[in-house]
PDB file of N, CA and C in Angstrom:
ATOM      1  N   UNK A   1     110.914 101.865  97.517  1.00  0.00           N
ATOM      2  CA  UNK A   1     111.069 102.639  96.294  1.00  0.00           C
ATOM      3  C   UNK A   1     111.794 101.813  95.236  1.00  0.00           C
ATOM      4  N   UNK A   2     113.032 100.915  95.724  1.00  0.00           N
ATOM      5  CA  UNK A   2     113.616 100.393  94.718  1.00  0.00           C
ATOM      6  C   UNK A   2     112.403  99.141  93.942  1.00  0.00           C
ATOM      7  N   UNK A   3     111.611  98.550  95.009  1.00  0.00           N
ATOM      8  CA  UNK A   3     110.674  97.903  94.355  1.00  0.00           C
ATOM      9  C   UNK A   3     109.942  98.427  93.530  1.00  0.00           C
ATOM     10  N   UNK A   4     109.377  99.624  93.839  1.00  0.00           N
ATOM     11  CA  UNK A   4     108.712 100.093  92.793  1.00  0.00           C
ATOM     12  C   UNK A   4     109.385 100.646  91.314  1.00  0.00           C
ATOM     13  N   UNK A   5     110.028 101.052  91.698  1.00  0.00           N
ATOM     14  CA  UNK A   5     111.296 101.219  90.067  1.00  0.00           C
ATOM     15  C   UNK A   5     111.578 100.013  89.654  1.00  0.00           C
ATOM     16  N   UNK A   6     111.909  99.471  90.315  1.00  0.00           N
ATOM     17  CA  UNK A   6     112.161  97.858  89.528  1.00  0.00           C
ATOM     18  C   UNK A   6     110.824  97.155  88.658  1.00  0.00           C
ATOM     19  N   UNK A   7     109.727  97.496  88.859  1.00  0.00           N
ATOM     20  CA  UNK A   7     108.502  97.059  88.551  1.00  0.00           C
ATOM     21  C   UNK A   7     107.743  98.160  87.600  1.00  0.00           C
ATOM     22  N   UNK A   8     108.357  98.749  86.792  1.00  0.00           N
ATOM     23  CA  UNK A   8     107.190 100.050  86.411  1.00  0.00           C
ATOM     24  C   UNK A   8     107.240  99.710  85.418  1.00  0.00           C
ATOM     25  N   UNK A   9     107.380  98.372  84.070  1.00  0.00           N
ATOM     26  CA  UNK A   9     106.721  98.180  83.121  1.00  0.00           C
ATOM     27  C   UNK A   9     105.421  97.268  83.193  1.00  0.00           C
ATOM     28  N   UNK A  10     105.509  96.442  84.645  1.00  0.00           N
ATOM     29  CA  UNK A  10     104.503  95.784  84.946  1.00  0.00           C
ATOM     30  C   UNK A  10     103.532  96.728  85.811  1.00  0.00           C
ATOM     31  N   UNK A  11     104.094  97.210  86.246  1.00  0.00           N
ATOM     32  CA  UNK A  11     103.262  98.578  86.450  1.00  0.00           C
ATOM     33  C   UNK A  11     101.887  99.082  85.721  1.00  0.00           C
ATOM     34  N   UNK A  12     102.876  99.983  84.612  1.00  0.00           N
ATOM     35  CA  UNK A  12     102.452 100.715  83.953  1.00  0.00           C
ATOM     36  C   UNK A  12     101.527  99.589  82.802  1.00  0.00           C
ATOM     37  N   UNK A  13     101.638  98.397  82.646  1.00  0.00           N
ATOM     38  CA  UNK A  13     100.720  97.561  82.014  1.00  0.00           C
ATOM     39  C   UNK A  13      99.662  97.467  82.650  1.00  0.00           C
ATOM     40  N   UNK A  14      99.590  97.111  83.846  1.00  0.00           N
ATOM     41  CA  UNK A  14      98.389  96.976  84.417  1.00  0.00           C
ATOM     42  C   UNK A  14      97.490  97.979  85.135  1.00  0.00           C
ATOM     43  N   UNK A  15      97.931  99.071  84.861  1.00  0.00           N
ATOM     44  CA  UNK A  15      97.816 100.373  85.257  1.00  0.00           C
ATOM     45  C   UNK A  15      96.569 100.544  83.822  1.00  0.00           C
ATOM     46  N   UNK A  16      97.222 100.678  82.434  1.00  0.00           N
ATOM     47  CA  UNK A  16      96.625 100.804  81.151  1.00  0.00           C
ATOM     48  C   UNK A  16      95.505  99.691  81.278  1.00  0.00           C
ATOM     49  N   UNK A  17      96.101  98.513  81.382  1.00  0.00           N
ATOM     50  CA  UNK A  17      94.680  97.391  81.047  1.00  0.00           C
ATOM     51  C   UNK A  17      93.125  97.874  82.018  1.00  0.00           C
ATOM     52  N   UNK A  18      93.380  98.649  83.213  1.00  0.00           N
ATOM     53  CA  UNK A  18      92.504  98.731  84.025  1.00  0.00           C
ATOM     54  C   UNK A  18      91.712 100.499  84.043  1.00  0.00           C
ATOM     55  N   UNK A  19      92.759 100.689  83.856  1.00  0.00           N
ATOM     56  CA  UNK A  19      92.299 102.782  83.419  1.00  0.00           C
ATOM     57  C   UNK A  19      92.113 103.115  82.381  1.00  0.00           C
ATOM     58  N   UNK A  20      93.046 102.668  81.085  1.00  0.00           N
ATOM     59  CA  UNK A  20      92.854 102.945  79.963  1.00  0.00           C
ATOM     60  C   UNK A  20      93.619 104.103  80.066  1.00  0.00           C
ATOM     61  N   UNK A  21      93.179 105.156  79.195  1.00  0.00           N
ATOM     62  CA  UNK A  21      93.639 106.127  79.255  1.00  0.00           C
ATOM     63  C   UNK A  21      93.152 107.804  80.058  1.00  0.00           C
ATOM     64  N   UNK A  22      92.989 107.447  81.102  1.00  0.00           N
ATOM     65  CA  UNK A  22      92.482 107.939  82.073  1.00  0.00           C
ATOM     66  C   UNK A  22      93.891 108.606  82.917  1.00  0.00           C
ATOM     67  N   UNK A  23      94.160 109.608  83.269  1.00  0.00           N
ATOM     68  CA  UNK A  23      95.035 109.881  83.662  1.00  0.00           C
ATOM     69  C   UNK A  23      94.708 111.044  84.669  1.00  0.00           C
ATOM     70  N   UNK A  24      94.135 110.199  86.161  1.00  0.00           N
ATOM     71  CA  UNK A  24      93.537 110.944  87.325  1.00  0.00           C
ATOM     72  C   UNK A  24      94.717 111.146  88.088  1.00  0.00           C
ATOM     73  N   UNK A  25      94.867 112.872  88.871  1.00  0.00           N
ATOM     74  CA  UNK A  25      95.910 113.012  89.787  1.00  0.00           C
ATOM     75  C   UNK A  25      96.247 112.254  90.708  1.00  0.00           C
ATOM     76  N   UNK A  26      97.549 111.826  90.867  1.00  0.00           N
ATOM     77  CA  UNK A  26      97.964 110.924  91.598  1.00  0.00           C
ATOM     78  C   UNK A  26      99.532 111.067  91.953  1.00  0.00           C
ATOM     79  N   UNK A  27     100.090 110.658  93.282  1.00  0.00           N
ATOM     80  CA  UNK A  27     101.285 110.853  93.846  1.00  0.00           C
ATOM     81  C   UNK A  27     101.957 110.043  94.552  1.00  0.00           C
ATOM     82  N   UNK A  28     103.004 109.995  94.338  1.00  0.00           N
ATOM     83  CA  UNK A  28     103.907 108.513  94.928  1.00  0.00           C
ATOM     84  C   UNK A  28     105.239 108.831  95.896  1.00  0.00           C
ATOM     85  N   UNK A  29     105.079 108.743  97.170  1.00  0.00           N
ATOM     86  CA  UNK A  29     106.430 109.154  97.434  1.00  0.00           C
ATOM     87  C   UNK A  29     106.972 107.835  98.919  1.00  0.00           C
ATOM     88  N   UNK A  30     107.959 107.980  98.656  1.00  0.00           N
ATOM     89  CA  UNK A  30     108.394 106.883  99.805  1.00  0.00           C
ATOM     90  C   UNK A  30     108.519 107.163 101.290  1.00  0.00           C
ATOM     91  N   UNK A  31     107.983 106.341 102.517  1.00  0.00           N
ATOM     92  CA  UNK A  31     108.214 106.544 103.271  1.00  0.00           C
ATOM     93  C   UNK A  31     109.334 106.130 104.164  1.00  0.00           C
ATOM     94  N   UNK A  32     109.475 105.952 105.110  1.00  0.00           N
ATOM     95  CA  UNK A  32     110.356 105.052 106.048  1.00  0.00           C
ATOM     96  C   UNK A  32     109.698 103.429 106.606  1.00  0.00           C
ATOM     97  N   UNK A  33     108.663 103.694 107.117  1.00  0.00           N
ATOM     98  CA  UNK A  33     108.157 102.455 107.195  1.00  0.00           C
ATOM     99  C   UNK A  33     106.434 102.881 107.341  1.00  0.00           C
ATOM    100  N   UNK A  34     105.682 101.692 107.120  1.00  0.00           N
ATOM    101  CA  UNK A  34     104.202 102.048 108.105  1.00  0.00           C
ATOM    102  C   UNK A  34     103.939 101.330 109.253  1.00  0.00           C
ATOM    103  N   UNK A  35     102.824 101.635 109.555  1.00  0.00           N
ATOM    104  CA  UNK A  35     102.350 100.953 110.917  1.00  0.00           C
ATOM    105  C   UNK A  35     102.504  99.390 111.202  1.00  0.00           C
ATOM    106  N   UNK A  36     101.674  99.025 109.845  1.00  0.00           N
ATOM    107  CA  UNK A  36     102.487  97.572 110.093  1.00  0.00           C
ATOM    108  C   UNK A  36     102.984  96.732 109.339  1.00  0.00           C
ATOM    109  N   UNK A  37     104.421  96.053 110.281  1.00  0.00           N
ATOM    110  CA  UNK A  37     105.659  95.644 109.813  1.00  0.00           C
ATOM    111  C   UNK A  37     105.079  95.125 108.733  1.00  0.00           C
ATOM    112  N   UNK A  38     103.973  94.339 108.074  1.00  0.00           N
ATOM    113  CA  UNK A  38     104.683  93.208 106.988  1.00  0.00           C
ATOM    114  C   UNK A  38     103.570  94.239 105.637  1.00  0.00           C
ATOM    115  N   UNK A  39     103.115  95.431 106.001  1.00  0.00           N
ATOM    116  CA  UNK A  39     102.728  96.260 104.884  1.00  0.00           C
ATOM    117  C   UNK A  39     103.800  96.883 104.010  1.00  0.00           C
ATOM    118  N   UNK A  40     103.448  96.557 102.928  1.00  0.00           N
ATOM    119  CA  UNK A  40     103.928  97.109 101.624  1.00  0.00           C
ATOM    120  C   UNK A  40     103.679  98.394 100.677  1.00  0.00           C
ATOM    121  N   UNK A  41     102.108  98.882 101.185  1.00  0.00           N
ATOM    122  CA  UNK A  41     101.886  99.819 100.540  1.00  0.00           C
ATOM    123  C   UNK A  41     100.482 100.834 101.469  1.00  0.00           C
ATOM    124  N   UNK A  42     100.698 101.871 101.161  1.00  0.00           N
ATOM    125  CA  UNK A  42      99.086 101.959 101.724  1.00  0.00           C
ATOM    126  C   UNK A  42      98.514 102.696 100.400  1.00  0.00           C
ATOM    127  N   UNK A  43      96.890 102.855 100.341  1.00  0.00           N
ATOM    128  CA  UNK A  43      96.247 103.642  99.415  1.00  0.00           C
ATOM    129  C   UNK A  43      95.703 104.648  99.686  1.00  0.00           C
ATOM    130  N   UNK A  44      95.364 105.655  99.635  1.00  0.00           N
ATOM    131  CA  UNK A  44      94.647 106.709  99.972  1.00  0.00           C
ATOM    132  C   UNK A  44      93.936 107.299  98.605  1.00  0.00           C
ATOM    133  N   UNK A  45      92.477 107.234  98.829  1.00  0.00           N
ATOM    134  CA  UNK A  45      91.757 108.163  97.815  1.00  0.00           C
ATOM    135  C   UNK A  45      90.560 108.510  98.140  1.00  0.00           C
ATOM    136  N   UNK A  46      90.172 109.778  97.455  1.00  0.00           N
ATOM    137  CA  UNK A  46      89.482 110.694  97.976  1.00  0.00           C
ATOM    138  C   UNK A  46      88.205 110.491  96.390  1.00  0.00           C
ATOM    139  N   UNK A  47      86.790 109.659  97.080  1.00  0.00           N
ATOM    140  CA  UNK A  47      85.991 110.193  95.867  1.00  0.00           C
ATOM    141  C   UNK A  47      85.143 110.909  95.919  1.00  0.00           C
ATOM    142  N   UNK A  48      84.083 111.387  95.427  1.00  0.00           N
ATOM    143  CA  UNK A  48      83.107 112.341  94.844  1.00  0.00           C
ATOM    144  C   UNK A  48      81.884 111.681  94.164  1.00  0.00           C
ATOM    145  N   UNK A  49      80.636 111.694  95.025  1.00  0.00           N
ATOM    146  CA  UNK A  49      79.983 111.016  94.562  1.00  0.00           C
ATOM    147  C   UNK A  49      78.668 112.687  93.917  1.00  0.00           C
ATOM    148  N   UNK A  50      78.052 111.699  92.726  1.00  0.00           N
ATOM    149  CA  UNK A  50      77.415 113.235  91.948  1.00  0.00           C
ATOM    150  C   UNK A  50      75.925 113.321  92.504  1.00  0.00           C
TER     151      UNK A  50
END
């Protein structure tokens, strides 16, 4: 978590350069650890094809 607070103008730049202004639901919360040791993040998303 502290990494990610430490990082949220580079963040939020590259967040804009790639979405624009697109602002799809999304949620961030910290865990304790994951499965494996040298992971940093995981992703999870759910799409919808038409």
């Amino acid at each position: 978590m502290d990494e990610y607070l430490g990082e949220l103008a580079a963040l939020g730049a590259a967040y804009r350069e790639i979405m624009g202004r697109h602002f799809p639901a999304m949620a961030v919360v910290e865990v304790g650890r994951l499965v494996e040791p040298q992971a940093r993040l995981e992703i999870e998303a759910t799409a919808v094809l038409p």
